[in-house]
PDB file of N, CA and C in Angstrom:
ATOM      1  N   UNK A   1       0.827  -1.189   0.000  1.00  0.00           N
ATOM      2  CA  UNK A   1       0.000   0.000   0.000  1.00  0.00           C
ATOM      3  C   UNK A   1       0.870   1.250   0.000  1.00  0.00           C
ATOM      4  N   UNK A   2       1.723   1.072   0.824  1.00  0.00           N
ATOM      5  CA  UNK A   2       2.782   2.538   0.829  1.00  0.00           C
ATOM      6  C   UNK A   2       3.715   2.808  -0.355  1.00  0.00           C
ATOM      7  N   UNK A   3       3.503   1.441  -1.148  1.00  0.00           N
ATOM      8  CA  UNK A   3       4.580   1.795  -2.291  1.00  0.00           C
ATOM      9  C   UNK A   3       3.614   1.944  -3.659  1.00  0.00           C
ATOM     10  N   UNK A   4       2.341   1.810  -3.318  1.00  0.00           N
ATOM     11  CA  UNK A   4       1.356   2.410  -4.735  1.00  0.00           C
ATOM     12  C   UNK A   4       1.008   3.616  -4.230  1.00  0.00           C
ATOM     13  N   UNK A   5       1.225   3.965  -3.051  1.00  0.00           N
ATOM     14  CA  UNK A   5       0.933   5.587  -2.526  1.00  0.00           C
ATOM     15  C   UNK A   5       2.353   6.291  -2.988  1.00  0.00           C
ATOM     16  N   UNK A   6       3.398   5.615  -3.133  1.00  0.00           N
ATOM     17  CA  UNK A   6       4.677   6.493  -3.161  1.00  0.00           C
ATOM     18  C   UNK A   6       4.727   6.849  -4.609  1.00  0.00           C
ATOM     19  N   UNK A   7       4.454   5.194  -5.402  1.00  0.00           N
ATOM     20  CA  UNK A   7       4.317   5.345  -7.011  1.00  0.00           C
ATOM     21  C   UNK A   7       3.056   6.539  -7.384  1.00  0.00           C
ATOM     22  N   UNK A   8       2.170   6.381  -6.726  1.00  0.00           N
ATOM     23  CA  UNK A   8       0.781   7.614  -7.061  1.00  0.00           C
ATOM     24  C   UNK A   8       1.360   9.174  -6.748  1.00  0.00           C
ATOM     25  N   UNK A   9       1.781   9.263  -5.783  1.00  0.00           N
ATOM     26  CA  UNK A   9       2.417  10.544  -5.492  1.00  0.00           C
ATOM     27  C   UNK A   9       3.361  10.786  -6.770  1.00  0.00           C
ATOM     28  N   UNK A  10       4.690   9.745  -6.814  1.00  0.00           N
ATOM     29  CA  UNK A  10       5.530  10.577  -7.705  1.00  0.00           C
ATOM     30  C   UNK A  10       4.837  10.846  -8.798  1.00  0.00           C
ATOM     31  N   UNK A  11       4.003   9.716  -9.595  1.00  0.00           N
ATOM     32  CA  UNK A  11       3.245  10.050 -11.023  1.00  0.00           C
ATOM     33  C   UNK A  11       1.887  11.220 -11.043  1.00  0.00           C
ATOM     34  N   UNK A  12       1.774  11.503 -10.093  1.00  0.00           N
ATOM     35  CA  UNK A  12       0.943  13.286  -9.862  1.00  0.00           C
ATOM     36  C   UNK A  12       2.247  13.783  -9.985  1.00  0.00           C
ATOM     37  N   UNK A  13       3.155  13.905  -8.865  1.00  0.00           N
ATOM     38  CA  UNK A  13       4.210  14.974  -9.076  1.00  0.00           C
ATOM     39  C   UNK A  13       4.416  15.130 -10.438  1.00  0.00           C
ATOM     40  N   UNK A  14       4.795  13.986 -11.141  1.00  0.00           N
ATOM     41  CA  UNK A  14       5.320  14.501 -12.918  1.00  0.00           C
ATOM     42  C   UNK A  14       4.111  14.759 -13.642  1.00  0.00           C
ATOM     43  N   UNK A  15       3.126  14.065 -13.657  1.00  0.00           N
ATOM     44  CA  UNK A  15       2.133  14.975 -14.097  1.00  0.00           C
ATOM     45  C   UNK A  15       1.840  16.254 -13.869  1.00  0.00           C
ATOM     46  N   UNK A  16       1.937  16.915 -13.015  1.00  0.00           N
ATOM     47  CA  UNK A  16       2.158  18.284 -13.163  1.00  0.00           C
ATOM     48  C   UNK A  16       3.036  19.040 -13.377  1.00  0.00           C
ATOM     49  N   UNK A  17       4.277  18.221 -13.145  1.00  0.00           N
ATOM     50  CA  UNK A  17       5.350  18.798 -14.157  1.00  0.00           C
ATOM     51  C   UNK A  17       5.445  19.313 -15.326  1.00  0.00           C
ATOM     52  N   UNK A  18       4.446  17.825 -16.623  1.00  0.00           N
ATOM     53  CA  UNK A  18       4.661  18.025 -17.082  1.00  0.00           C
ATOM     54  C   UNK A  18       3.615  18.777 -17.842  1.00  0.00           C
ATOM     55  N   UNK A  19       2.152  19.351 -17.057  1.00  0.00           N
ATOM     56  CA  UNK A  19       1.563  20.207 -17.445  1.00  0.00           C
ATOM     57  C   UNK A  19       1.532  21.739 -17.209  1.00  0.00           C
ATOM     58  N   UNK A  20       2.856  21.757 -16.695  1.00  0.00           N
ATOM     59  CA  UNK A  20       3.109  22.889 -16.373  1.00  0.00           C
ATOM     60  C   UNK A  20       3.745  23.142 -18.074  1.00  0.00           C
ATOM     61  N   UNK A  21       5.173  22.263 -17.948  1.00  0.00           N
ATOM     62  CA  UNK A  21       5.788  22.380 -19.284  1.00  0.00           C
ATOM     63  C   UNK A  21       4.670  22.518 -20.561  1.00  0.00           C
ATOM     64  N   UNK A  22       3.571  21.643 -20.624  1.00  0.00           N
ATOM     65  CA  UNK A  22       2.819  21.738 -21.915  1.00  0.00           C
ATOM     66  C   UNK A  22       2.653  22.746 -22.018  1.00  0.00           C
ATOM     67  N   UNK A  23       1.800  23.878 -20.982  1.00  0.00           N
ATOM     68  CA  UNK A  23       1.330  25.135 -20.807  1.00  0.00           C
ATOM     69  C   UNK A  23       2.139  26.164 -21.634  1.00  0.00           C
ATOM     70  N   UNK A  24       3.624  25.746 -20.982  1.00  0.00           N
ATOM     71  CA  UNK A  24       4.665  26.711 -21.326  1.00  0.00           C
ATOM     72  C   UNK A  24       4.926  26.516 -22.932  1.00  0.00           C
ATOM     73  N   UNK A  25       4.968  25.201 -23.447  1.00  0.00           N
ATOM     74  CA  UNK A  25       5.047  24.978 -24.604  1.00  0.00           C
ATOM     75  C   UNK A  25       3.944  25.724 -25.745  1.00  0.00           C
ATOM     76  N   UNK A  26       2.799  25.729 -25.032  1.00  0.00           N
ATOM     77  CA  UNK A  26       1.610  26.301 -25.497  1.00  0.00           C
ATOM     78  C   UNK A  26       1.546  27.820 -25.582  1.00  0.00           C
ATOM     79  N   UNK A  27       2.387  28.215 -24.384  1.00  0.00           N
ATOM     80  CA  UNK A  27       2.138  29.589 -24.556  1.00  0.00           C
ATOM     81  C   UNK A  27       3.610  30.477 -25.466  1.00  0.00           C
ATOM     82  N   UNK A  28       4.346  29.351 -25.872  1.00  0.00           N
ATOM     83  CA  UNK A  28       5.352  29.437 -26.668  1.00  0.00           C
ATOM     84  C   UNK A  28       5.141  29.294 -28.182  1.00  0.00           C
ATOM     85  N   UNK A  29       4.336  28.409 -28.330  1.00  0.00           N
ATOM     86  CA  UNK A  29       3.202  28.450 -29.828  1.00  0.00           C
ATOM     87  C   UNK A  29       3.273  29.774 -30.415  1.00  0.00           C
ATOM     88  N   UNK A  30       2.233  30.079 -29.136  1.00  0.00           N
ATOM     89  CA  UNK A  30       1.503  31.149 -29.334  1.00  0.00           C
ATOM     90  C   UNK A  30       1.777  32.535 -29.273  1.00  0.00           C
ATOM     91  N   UNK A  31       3.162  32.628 -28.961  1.00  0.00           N
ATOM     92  CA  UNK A  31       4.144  33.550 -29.516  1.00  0.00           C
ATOM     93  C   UNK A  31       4.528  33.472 -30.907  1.00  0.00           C
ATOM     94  N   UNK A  32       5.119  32.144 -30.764  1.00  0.00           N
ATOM     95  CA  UNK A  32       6.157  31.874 -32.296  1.00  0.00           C
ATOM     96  C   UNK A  32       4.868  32.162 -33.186  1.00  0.00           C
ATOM     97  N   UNK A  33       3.855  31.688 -33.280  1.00  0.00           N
ATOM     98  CA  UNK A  33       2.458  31.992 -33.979  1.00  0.00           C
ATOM     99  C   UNK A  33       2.416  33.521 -34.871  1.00  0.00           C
ATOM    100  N   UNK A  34       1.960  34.299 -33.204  1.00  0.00           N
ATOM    101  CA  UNK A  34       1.911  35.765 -33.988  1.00  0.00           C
ATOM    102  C   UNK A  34       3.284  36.512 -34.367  1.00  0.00           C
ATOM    103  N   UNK A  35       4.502  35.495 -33.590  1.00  0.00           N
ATOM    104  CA  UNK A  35       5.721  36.601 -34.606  1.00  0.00           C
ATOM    105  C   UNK A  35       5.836  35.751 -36.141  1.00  0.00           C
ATOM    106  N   UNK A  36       5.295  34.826 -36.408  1.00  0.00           N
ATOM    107  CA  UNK A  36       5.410  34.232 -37.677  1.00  0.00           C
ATOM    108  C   UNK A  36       4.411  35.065 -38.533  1.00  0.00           C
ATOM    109  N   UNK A  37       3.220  35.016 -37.728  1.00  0.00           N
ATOM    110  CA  UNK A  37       1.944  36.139 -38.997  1.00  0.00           C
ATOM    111  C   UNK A  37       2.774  37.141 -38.755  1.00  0.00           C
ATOM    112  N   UNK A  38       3.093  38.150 -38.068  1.00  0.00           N
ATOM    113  CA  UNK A  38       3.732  39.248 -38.354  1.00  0.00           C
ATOM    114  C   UNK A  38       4.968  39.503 -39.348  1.00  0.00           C
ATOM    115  N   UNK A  39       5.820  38.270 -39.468  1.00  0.00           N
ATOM    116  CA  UNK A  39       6.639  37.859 -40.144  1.00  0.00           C
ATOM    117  C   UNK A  39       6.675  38.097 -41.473  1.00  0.00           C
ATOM    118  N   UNK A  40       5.201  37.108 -41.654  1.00  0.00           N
ATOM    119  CA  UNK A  40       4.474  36.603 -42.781  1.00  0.00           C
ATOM    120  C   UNK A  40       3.819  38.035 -43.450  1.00  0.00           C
ATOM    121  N   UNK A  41       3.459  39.006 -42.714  1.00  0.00           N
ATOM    122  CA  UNK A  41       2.929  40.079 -43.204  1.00  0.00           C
ATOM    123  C   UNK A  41       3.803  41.031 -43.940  1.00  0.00           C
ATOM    124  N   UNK A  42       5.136  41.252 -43.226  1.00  0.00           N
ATOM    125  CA  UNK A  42       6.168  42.140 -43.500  1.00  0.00           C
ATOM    126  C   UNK A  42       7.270  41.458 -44.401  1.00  0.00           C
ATOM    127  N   UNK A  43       7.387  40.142 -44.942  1.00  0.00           N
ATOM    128  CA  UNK A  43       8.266  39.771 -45.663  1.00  0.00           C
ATOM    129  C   UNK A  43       8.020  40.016 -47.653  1.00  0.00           C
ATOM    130  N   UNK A  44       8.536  40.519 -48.464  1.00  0.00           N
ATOM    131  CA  UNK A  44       8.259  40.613 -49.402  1.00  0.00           C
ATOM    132  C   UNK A  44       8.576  39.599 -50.682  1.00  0.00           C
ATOM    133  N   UNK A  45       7.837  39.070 -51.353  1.00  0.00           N
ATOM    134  CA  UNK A  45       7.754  37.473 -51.953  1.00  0.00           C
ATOM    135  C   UNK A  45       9.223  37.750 -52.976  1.00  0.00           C
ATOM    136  N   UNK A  46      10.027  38.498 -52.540  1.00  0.00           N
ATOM    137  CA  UNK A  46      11.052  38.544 -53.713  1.00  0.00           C
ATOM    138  C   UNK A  46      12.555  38.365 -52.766  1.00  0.00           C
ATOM    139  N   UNK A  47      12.200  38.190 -51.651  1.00  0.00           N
ATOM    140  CA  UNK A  47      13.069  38.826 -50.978  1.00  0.00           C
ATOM    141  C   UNK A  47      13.657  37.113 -50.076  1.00  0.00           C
ATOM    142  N   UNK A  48      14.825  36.200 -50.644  1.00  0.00           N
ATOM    143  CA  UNK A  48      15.402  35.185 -50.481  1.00  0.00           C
ATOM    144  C   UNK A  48      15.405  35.144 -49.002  1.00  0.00           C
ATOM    145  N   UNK A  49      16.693  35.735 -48.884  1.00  0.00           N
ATOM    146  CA  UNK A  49      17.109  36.101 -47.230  1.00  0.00           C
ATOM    147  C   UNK A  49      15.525  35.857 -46.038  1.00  0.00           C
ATOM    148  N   UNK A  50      14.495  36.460 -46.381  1.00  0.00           N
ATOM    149  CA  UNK A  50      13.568  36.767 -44.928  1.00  0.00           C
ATOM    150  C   UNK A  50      12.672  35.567 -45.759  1.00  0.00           C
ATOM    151  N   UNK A  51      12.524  35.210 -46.825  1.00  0.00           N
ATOM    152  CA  UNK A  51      11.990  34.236 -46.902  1.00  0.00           C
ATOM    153  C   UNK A  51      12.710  32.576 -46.547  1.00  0.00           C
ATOM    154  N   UNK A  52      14.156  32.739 -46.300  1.00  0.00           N
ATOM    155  CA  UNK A  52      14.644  31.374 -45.552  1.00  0.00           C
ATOM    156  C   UNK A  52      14.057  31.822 -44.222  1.00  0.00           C
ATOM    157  N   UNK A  53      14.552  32.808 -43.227  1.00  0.00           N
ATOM    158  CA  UNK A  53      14.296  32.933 -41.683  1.00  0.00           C
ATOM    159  C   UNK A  53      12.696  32.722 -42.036  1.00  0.00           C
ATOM    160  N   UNK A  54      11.633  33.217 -42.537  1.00  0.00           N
ATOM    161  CA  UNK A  54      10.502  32.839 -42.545  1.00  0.00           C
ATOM    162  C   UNK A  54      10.469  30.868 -42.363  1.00  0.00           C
ATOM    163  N   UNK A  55      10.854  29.914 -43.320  1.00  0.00           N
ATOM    164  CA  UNK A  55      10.918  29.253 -43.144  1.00  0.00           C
ATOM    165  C   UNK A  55      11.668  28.527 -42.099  1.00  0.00           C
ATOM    166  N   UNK A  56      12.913  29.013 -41.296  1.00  0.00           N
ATOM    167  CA  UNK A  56      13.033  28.351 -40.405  1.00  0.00           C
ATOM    168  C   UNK A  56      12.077  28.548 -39.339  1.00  0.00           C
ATOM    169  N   UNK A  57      11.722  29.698 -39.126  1.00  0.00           N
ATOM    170  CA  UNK A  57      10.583  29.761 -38.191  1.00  0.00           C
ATOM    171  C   UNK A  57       9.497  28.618 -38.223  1.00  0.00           C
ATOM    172  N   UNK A  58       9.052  28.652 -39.465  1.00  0.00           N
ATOM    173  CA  UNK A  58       8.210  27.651 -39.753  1.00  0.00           C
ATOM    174  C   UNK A  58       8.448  25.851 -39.212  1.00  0.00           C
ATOM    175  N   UNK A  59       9.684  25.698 -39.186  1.00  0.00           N
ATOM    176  CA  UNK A  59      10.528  24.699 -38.975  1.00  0.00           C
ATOM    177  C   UNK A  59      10.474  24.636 -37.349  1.00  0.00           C
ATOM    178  N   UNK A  60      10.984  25.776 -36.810  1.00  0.00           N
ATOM    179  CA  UNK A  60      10.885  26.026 -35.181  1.00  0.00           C
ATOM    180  C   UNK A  60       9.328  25.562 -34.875  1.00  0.00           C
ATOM    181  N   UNK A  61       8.379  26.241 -35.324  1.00  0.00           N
ATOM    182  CA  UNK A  61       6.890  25.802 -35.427  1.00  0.00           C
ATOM    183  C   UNK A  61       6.291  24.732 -35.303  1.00  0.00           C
ATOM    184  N   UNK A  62       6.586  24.332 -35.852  1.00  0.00           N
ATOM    185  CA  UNK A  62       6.472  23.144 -36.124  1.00  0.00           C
ATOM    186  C   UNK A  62       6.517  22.311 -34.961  1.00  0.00           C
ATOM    187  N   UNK A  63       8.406  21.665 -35.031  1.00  0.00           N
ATOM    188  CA  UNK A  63       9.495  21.444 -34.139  1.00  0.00           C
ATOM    189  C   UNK A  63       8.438  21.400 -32.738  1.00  0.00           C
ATOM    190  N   UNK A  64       8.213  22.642 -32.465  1.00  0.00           N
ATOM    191  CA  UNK A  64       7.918  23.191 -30.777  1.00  0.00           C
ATOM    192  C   UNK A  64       6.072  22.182 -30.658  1.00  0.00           C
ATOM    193  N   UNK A  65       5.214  22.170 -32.028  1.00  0.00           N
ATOM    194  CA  UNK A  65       3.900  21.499 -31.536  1.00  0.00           C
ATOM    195  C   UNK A  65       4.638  20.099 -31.578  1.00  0.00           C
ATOM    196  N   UNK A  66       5.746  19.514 -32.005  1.00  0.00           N
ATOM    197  CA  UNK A  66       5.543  17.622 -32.216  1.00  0.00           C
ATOM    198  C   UNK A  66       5.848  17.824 -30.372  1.00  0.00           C
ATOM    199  N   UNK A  67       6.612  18.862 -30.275  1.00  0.00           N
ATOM    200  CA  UNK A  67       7.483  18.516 -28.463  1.00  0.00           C
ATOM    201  C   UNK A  67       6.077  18.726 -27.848  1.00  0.00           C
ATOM    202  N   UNK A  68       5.237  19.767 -28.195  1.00  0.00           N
ATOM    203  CA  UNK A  68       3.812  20.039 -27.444  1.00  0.00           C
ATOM    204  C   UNK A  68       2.848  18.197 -27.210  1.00  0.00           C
ATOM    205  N   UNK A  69       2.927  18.343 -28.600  1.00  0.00           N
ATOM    206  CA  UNK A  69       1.817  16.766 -28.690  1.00  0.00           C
ATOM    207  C   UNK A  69       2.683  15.986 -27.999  1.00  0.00           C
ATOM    208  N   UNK A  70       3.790  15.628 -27.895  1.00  0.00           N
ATOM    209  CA  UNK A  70       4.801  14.568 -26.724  1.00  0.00           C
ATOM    210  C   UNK A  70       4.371  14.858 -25.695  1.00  0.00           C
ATOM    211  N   UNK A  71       4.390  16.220 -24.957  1.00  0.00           N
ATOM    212  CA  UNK A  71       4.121  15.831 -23.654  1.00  0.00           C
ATOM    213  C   UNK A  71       2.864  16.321 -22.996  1.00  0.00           C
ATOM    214  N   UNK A  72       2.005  16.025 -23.851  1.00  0.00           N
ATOM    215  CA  UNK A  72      -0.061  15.693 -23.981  1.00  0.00           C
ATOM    216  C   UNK A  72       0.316  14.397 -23.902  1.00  0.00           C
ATOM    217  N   UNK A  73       0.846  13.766 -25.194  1.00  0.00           N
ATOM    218  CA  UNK A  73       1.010  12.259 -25.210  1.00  0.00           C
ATOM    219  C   UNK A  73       1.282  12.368 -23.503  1.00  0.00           C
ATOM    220  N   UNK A  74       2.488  12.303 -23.166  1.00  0.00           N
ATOM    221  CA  UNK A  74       2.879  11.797 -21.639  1.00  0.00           C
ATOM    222  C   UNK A  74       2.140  12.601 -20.641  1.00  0.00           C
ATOM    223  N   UNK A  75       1.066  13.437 -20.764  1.00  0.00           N
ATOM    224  CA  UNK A  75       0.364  13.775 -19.744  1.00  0.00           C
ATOM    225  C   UNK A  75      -1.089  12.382 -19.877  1.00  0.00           C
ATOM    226  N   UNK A  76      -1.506  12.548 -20.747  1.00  0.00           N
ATOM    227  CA  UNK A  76      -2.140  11.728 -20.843  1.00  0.00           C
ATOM    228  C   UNK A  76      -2.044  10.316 -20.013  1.00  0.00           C
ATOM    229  N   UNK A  77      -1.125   9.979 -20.879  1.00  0.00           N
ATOM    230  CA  UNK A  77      -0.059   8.494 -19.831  1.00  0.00           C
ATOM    231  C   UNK A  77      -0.255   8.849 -18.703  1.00  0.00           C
ATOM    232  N   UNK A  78       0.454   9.601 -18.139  1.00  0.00           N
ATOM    233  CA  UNK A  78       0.349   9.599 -16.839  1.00  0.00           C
ATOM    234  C   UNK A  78      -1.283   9.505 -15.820  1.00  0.00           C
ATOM    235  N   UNK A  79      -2.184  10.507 -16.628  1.00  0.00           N
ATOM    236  CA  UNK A  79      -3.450  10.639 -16.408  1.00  0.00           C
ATOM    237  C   UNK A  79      -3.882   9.274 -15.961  1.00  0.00           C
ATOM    238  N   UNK A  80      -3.727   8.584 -17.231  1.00  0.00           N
ATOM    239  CA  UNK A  80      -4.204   7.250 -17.375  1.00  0.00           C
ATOM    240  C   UNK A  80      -3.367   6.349 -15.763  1.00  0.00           C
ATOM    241  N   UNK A  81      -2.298   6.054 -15.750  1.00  0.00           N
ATOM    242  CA  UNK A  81      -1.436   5.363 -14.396  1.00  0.00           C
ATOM    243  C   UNK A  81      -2.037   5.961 -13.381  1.00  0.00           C
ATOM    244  N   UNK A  82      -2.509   7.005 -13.293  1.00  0.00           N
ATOM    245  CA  UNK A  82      -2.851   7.553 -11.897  1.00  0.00           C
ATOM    246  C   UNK A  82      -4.383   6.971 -11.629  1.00  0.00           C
ATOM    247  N   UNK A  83      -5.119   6.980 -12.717  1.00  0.00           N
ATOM    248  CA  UNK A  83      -6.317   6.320 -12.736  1.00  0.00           C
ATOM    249  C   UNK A  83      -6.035   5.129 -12.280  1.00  0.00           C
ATOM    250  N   UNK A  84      -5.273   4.532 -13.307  1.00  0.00           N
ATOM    251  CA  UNK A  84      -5.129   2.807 -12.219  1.00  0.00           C
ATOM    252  C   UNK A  84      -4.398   2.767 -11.213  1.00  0.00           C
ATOM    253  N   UNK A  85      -3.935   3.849 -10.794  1.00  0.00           N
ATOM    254  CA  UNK A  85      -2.941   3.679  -8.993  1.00  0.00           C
ATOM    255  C   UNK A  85      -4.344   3.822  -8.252  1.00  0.00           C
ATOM    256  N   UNK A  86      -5.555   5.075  -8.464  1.00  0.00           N
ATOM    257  CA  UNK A  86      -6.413   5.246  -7.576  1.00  0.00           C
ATOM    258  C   UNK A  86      -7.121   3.993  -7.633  1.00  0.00           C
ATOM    259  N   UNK A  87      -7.530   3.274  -8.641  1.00  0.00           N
ATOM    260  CA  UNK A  87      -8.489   2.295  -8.695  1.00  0.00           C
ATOM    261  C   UNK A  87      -7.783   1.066  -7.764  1.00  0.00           C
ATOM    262  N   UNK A  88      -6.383   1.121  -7.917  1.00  0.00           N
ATOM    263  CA  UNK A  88      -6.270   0.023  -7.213  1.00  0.00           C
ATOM    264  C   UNK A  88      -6.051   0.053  -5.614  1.00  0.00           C
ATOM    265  N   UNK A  89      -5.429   1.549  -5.732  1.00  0.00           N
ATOM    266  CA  UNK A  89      -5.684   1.892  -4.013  1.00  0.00           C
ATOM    267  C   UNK A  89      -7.156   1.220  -3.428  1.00  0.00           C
ATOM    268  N   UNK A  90      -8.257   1.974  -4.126  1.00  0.00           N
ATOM    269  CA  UNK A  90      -9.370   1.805  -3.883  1.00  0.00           C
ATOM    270  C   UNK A  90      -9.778   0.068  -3.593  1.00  0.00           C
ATOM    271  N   UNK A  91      -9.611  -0.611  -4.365  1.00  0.00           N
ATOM    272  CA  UNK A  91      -9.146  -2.493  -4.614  1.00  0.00           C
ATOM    273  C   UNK A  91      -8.406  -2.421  -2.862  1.00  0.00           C
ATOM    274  N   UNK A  92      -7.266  -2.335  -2.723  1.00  0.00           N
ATOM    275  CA  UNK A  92      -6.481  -2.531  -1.425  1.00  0.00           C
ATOM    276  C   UNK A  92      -7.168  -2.030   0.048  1.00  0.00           C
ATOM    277  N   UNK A  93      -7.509  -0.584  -0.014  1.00  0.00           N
ATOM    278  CA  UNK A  93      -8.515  -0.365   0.496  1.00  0.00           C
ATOM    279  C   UNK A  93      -9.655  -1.117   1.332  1.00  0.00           C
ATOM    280  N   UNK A  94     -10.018  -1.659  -0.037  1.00  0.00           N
ATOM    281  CA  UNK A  94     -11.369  -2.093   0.599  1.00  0.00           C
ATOM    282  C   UNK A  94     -11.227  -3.758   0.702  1.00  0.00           C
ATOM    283  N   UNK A  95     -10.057  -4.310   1.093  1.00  0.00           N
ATOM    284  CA  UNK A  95      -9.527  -5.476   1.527  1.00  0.00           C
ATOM    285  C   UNK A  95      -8.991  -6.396   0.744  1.00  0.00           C
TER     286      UNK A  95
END
């Protein structure tokens, strides 16, 4: 019992770890986002140079949602383990 309470504790602890990080990832989007439309507004279709940095941005963009969807993926996971730590607490629990 004390060691599915220790395992339940640490897997909350990283679960909120790592929804802290998603958050941050999210609210990092959503920067790179509007400096890309702004980007996108001020770059002129002739112009090589701001049309590569346009595209690496795009690349960064990108890049930053697969790391976003990873750690949804592993919040999720975790979501899920904590569900079966409580269920089985609950199982031990009740004898």
């Amino acid at each position: 019992m004390l060691i599915a309470r220790a395992k339940y504790d640490q897997l909350a602890s990283e679960k909120d770890a790592l929804t802290a990080q998603v958050l941050q990832l999210q609210s990092e989007i959503q920067t790179l986002t509007k400096d890309l439309e702004q980007m996108q507004s001020q770059i002129p279709v002739t112009d090589h140079q701001l049309a590569a940095e346009l595209e690496s941005a795009n690349t960064q963009l990108s890049q930053a949602r697969q790391e976003n969807q990873g750690l949804k993926d592993q919040v999720d996971n975790l979501s899920q383990l904590n569900n079966d730590l409580t269920e089985a607490n609950t199982l031990l629990a009740q004898g």
